[in-house]
N, C-alpha and C. Protein backbone atom coordinates (compact mmCIF):
# COMPACT_ATOMS: atom_id res chain seq x y z
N UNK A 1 0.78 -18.22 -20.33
CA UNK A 1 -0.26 -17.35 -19.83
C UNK A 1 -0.22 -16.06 -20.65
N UNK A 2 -1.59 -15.85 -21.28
CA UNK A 2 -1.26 -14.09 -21.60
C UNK A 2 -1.11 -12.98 -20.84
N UNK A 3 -0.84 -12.44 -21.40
CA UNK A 3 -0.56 -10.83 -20.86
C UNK A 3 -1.96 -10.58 -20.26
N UNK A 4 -3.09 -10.57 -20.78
CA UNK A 4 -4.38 -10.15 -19.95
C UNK A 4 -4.33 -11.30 -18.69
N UNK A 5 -4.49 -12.65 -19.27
CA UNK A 5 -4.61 -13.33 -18.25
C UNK A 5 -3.43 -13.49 -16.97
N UNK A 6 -2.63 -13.00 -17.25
CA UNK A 6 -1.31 -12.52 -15.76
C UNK A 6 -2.03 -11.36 -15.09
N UNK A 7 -2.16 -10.79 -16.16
CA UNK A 7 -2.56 -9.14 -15.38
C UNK A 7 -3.60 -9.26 -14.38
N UNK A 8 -4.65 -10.21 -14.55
CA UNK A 8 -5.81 -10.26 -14.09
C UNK A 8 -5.36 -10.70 -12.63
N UNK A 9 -4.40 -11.96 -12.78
CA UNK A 9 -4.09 -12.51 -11.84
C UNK A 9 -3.72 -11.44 -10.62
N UNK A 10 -3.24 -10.48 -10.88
CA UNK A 10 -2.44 -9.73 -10.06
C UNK A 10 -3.93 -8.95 -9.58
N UNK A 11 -5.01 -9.03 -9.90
CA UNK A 11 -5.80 -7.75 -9.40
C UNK A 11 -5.55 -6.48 -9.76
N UNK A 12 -4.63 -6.11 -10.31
CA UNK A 12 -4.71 -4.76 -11.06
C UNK A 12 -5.66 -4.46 -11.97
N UNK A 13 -6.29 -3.21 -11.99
CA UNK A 13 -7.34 -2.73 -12.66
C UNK A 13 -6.87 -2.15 -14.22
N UNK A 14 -7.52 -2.64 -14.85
CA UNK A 14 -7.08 -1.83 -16.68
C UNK A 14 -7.80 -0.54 -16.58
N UNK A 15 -7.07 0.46 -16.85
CA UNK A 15 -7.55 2.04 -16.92
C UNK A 15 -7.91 1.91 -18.50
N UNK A 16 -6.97 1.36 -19.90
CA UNK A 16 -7.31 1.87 -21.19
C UNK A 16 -7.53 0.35 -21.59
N UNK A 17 -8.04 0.44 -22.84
CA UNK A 17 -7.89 -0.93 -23.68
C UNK A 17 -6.47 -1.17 -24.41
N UNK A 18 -5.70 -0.54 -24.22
CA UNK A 18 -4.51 -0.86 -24.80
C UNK A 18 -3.00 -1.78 -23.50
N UNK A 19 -4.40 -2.00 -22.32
CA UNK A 19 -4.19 -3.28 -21.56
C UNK A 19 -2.73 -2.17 -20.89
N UNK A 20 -2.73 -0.90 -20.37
CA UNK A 20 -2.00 -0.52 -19.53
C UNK A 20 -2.70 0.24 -18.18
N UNK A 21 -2.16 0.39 -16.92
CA UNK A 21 -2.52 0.53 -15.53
C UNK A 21 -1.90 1.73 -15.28
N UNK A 22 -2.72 3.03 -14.26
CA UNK A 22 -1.83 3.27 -13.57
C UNK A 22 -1.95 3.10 -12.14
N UNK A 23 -0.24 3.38 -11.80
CA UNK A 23 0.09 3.12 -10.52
C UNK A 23 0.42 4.61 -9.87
N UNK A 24 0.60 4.40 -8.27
CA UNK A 24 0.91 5.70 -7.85
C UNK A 24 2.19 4.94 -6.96
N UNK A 25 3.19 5.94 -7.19
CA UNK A 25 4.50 5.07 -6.78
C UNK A 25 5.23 5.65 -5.59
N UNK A 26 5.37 5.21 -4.36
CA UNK A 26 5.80 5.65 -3.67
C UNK A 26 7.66 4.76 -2.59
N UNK A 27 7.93 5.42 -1.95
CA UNK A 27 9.30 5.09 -1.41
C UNK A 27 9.53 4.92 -0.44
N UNK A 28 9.85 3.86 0.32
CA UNK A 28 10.40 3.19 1.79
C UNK A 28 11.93 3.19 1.20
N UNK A 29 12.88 3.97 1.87
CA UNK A 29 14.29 3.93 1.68
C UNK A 29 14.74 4.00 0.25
N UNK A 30 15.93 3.51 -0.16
CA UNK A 30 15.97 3.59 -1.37
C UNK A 30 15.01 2.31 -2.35
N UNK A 31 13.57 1.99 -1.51
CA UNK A 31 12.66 0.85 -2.95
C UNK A 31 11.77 1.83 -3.25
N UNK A 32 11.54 1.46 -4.27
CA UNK A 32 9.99 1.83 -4.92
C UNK A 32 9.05 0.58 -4.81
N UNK A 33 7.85 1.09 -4.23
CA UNK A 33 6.98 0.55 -4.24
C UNK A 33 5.70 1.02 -5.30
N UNK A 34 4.44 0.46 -5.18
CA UNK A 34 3.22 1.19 -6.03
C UNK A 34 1.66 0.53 -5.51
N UNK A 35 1.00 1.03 -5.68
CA UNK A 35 -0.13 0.70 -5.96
C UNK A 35 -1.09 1.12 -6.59
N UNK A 36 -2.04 0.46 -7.07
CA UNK A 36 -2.90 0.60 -8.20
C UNK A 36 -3.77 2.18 -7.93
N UNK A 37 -3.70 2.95 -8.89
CA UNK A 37 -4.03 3.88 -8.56
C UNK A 37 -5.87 3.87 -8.07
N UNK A 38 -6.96 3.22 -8.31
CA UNK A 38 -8.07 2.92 -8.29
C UNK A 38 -7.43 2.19 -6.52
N UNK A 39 -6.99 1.93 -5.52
CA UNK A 39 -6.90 2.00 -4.64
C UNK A 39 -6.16 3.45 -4.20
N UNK A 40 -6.21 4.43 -4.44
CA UNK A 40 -5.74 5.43 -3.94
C UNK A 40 -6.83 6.42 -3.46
N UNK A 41 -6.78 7.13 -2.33
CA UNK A 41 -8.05 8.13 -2.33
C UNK A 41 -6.76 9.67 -2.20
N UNK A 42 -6.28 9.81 -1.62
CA UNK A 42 -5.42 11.14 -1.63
C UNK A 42 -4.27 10.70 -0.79
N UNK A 43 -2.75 11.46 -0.70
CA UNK A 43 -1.82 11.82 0.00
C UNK A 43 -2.10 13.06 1.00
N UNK A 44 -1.77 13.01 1.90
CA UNK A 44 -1.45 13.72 2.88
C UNK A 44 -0.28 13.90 3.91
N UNK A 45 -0.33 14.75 4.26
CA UNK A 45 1.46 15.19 5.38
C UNK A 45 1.04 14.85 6.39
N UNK A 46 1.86 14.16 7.01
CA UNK A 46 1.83 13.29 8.43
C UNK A 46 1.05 14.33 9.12
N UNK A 47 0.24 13.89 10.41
CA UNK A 47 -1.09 14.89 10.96
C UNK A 47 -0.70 13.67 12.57
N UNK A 48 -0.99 14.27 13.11
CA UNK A 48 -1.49 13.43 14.43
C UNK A 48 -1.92 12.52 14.46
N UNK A 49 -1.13 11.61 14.87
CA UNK A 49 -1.91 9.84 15.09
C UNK A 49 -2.10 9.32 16.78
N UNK A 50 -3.38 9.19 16.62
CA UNK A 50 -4.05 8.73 18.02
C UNK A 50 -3.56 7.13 18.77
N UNK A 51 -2.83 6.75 19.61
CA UNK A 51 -2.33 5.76 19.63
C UNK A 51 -3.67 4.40 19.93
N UNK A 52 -3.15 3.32 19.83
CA UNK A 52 -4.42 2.19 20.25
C UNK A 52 -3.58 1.09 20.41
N UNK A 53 -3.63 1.04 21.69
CA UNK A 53 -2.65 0.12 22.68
C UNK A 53 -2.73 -1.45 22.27
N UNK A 54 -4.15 -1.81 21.88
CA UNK A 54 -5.08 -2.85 21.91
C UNK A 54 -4.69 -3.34 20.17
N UNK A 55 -4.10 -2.42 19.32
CA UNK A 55 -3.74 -3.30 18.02
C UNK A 55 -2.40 -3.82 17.69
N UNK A 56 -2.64 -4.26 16.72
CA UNK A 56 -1.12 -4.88 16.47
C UNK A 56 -0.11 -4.05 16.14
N UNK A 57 1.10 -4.25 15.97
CA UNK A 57 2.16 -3.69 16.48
C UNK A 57 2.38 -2.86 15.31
N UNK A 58 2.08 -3.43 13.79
CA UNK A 58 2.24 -2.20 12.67
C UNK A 58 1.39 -1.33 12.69
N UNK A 59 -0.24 -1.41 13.51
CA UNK A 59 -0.97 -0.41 13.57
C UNK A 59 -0.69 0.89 14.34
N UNK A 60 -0.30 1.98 14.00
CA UNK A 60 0.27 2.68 14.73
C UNK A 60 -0.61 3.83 15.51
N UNK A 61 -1.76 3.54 14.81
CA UNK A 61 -3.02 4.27 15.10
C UNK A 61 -3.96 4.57 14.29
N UNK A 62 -4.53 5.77 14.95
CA UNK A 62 -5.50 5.76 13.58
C UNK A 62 -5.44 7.50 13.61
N UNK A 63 -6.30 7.78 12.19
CA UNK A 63 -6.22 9.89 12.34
C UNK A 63 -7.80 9.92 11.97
N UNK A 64 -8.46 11.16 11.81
CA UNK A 64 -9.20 11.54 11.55
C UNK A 64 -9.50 11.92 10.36
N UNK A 65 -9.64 11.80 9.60
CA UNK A 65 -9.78 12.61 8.22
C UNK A 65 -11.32 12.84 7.97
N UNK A 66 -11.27 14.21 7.56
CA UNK A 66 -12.58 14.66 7.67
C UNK A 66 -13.92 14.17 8.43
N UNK A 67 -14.22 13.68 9.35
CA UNK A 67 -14.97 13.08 9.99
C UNK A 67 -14.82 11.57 10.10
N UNK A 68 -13.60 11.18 8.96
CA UNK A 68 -13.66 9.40 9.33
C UNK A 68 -12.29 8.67 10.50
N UNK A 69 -12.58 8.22 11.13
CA UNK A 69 -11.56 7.20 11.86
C UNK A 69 -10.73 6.41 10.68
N UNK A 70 -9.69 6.79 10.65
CA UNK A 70 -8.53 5.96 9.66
C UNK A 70 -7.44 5.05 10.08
N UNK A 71 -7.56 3.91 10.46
CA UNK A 71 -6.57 2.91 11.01
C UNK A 71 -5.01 3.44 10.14
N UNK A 72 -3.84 3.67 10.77
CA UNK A 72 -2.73 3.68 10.17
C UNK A 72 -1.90 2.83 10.62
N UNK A 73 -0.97 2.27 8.96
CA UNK A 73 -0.38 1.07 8.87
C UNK A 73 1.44 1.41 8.84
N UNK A 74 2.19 1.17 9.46
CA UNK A 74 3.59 1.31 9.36
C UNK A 74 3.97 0.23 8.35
N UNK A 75 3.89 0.78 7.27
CA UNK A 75 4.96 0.14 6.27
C UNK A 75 5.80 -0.55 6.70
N UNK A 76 6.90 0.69 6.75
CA UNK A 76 8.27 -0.31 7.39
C UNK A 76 8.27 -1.51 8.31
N UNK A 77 7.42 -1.23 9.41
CA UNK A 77 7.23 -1.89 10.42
C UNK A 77 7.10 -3.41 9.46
N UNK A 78 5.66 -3.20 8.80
CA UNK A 78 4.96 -4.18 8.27
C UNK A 78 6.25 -5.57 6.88
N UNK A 79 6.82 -4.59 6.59
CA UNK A 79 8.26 -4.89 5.62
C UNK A 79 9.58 -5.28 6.19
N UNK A 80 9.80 -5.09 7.75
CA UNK A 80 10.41 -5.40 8.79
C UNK A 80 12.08 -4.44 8.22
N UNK A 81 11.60 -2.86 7.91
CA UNK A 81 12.63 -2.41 7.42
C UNK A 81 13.00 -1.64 8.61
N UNK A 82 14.08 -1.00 8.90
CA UNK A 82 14.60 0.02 9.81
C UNK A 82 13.91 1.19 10.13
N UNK A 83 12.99 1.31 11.37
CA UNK A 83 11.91 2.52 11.45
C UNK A 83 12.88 3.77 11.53
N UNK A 84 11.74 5.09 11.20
CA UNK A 84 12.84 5.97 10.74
C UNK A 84 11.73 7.15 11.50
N UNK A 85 11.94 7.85 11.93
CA UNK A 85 11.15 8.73 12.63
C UNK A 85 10.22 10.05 11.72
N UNK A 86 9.23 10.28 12.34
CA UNK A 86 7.71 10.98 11.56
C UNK A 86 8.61 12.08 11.57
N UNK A 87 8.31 12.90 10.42
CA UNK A 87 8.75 14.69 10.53
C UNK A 87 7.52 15.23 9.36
N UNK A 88 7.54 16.41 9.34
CA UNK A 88 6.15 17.04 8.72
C UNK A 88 6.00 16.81 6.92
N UNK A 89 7.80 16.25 6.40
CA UNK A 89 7.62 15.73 5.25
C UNK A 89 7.38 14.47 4.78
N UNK A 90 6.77 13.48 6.29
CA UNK A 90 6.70 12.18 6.06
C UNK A 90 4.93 12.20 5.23
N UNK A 91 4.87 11.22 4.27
CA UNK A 91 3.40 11.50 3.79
C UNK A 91 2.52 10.19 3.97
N UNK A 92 1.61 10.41 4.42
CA UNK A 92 0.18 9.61 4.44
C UNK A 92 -0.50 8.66 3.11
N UNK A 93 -0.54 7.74 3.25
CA UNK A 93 -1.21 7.50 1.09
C UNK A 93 -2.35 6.53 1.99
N UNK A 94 -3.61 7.59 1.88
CA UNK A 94 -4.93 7.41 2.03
C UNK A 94 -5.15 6.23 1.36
N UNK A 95 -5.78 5.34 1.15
CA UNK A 95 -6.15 3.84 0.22
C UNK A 95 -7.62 3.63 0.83
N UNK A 96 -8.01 3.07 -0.58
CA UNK A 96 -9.05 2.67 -0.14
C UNK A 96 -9.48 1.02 -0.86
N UNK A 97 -10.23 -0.02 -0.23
CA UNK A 97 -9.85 -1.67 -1.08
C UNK A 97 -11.32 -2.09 -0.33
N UNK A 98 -12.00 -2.52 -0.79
CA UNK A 98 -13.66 -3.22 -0.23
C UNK A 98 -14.16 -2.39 0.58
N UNK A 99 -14.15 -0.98 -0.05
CA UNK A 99 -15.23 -0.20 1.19
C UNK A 99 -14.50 0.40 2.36
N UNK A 100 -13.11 -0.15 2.57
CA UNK A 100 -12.69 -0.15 3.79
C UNK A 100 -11.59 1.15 3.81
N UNK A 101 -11.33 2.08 4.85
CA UNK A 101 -9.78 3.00 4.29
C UNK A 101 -8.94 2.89 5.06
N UNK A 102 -8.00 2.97 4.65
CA UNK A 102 -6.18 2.50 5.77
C UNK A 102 -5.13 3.55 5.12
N UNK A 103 -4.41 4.53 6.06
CA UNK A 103 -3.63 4.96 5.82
C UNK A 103 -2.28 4.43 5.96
N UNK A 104 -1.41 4.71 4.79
CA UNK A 104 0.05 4.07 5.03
C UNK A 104 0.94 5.15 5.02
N UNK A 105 1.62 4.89 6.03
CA UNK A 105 2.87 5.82 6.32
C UNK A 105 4.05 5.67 5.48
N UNK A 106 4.68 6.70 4.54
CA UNK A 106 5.42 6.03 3.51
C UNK A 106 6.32 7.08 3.48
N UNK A 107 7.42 7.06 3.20
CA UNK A 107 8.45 8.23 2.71
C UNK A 107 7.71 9.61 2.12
N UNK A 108 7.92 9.35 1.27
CA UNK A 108 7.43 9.81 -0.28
C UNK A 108 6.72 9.57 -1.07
N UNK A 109 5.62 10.14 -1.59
CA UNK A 109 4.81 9.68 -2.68
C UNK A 109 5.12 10.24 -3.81
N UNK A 110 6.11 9.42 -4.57
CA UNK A 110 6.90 10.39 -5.76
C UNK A 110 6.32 10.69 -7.10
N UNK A 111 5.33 9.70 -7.43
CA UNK A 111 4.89 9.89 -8.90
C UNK A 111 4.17 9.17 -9.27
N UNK A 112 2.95 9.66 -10.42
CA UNK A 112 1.72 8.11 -10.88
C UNK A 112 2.58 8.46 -11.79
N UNK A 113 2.41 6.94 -13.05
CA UNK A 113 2.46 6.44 -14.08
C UNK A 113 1.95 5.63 -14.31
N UNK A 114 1.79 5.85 -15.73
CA UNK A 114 1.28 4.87 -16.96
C UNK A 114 2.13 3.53 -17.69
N UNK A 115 1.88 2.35 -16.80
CA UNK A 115 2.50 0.98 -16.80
C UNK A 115 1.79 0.17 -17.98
N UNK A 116 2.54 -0.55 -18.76
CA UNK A 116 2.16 -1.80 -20.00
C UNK A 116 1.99 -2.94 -19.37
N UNK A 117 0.79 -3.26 -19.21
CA UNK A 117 0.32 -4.44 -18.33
C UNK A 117 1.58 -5.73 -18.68
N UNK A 118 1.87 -5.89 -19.55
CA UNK A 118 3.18 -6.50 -20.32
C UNK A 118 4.44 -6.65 -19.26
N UNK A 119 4.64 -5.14 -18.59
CA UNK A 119 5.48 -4.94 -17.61
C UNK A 119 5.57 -5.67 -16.60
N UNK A 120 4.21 -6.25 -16.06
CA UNK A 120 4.03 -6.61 -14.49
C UNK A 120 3.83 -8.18 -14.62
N UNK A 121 4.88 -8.84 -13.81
CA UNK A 121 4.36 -9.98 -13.40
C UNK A 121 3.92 -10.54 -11.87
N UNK A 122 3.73 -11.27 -11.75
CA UNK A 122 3.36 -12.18 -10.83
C UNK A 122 4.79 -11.85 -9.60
N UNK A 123 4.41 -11.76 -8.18
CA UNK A 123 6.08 -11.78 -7.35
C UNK A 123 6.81 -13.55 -7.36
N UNK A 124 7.68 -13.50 -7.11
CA UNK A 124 8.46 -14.42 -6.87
C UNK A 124 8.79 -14.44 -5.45
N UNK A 125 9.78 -15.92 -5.38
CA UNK A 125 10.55 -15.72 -4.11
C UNK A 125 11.86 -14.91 -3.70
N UNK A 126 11.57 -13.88 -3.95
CA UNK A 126 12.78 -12.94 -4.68
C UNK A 126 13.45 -12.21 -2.29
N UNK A 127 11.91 -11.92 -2.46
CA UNK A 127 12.50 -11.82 -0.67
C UNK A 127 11.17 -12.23 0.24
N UNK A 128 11.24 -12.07 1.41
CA UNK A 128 10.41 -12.93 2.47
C UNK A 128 9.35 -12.02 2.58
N UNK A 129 9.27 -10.56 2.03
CA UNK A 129 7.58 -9.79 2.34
C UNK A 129 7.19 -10.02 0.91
N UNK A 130 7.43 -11.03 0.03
CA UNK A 130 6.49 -10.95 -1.29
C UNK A 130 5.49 -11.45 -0.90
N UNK A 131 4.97 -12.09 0.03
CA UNK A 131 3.41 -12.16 0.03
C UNK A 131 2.77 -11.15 0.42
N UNK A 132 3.07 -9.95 0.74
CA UNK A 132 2.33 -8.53 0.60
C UNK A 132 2.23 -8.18 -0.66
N UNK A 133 3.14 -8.95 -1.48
CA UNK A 133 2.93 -8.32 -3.12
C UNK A 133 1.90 -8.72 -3.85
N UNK A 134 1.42 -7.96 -4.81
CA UNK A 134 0.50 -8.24 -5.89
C UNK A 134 1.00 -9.01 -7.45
N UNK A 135 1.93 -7.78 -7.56
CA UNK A 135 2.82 -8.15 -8.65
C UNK A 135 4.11 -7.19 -8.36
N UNK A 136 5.08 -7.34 -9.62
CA UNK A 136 6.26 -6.93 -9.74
C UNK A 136 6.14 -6.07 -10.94
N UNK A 137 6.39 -4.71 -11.34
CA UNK A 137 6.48 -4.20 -12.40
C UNK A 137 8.08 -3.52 -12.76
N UNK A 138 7.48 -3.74 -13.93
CA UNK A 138 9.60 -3.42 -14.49
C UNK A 138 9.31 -2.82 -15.55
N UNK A 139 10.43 -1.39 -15.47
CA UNK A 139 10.09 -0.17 -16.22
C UNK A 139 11.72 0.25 -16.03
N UNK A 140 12.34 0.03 -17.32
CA UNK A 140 13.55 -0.14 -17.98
C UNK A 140 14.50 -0.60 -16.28
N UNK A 141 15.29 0.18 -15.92
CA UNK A 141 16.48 -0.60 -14.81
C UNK A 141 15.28 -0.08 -13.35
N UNK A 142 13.96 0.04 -13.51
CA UNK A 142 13.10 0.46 -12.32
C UNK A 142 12.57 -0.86 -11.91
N UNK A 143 12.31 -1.40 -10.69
CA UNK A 143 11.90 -2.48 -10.17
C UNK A 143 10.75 -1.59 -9.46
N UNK A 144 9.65 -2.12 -9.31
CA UNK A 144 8.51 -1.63 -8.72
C UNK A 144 7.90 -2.65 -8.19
N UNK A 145 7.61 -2.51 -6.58
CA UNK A 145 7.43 -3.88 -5.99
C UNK A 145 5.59 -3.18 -5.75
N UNK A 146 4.57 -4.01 -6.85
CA UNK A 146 3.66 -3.84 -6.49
C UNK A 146 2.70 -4.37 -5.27
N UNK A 147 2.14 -3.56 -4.14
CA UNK A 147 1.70 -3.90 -3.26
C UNK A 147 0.07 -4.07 -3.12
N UNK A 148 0.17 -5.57 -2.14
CA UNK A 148 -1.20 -6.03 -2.26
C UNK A 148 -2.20 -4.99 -1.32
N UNK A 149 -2.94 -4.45 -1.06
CA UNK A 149 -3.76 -4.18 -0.19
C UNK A 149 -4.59 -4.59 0.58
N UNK A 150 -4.87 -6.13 0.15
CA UNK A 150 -5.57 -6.78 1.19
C UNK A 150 -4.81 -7.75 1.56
N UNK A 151 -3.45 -7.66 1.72
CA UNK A 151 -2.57 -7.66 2.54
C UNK A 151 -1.74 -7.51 3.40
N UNK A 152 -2.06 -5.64 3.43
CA UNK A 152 -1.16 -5.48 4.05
C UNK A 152 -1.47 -5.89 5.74
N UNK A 153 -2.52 -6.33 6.04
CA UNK A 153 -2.59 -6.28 7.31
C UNK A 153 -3.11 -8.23 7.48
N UNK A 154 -2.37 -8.63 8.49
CA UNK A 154 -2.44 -10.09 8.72
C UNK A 154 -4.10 -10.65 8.89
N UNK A 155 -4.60 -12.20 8.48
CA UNK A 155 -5.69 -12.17 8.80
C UNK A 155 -6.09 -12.11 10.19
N UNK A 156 -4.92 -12.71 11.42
CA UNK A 156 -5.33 -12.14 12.59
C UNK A 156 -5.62 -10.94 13.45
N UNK A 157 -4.95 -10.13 12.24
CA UNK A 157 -5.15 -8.37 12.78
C UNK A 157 -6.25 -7.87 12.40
N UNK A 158 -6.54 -8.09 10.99
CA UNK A 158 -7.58 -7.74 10.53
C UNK A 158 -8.96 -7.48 11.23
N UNK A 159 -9.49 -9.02 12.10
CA UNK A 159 -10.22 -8.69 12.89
C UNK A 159 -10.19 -8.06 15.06
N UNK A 160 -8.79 -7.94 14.94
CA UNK A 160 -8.35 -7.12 16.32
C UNK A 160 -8.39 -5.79 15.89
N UNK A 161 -7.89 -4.94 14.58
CA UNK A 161 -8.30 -3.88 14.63
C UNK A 161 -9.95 -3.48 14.39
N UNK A 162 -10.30 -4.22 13.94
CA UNK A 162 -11.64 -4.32 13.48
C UNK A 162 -12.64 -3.74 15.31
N UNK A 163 -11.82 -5.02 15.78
CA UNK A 163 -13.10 -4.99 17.74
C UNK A 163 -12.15 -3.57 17.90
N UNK A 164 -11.35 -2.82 17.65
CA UNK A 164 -10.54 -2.24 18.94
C UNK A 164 -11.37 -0.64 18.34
N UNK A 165 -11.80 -0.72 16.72
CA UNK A 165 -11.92 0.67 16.29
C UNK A 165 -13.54 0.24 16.65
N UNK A 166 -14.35 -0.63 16.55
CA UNK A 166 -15.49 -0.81 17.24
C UNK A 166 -15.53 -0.47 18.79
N UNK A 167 -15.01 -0.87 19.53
CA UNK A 167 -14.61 -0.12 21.08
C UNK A 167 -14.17 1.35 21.15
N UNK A 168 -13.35 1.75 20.46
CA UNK A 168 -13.01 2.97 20.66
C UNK A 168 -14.23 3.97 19.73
């Protein structure tokens, strides 16, 4: 397979013709994670989240941002990592994927970079949440577990948060 034709596979977007991406990279514990920066709309510092009894269990709610209703997604929860409690340096990574926006609750949003499509492959069976993955990028001893976005939320949730932010 070539290098374009892997890349494609993954859904990552080409920013240059010299067939490299960027990502915006952020941290659940000691991983790095990323996603494509063309799914990013802004970071923000944890703000008030409205609870909604009626969604699934990683939905932790939703916030307001500037006039829009924003479903928020617990990472960890969703990665089945050790929940770790909100404080005012926990940050928000706004996303946006088909029109739709979902905030993810994430450590840290530490840094974009400029990735060699070359870098990223396809996930493996490496652990049991790679089907949230898109791809895998590797940037010298850095593992970067790229994340899918129209994954992160199950297809049965998908449409329960869907009726519950229609009701509310």
């Amino acid at each position: 397979m070539t290098t374009r034709a892997r890349f494609e596979k993954t859904g990552l977007a080409t920013q240059t013709i010299d067939e490299e991406t960027q990502l915006v990279i952020f941290r659940l514990d000691d991983q790095e994670y990323a996603l494509d920066i063309t799914n990013v709309v802004q970071v923000v510092r944890m703000v008030a989240i409205t609870p909604m009894p009626e969604a699934s269990e990683v939905v932790e709610g939703v916030i307001n941002l500037r006039g829009k209703v924003i479903p928020v997604v617990d990472v960890r929860r969703r990665f089945g990592l050790p929940l770790k409690p909100y404080d005012l340096n926990t940050q928000l990574l706004i996303t946006r994927r088909d029109g739709r926006m979902m905030a993810l609750i994430v450590d840290v949003v530490s840094e974009v970079l400029t990735m060699p499509t070359s870098n990223i492959e396809p996930p493996s069976e490496i652990a049991p949440q790679m089907e949230r993955l898109s791809a895998v990028g590797k940037l010298g001893d850095r593992l970067l577990l790229i994340l899918d976005l129209g994954r992160a939320l199950t297809f049965e949730e998908e449409p329960r948060l869907a009726a519950v932010l229609m009701d509310g």
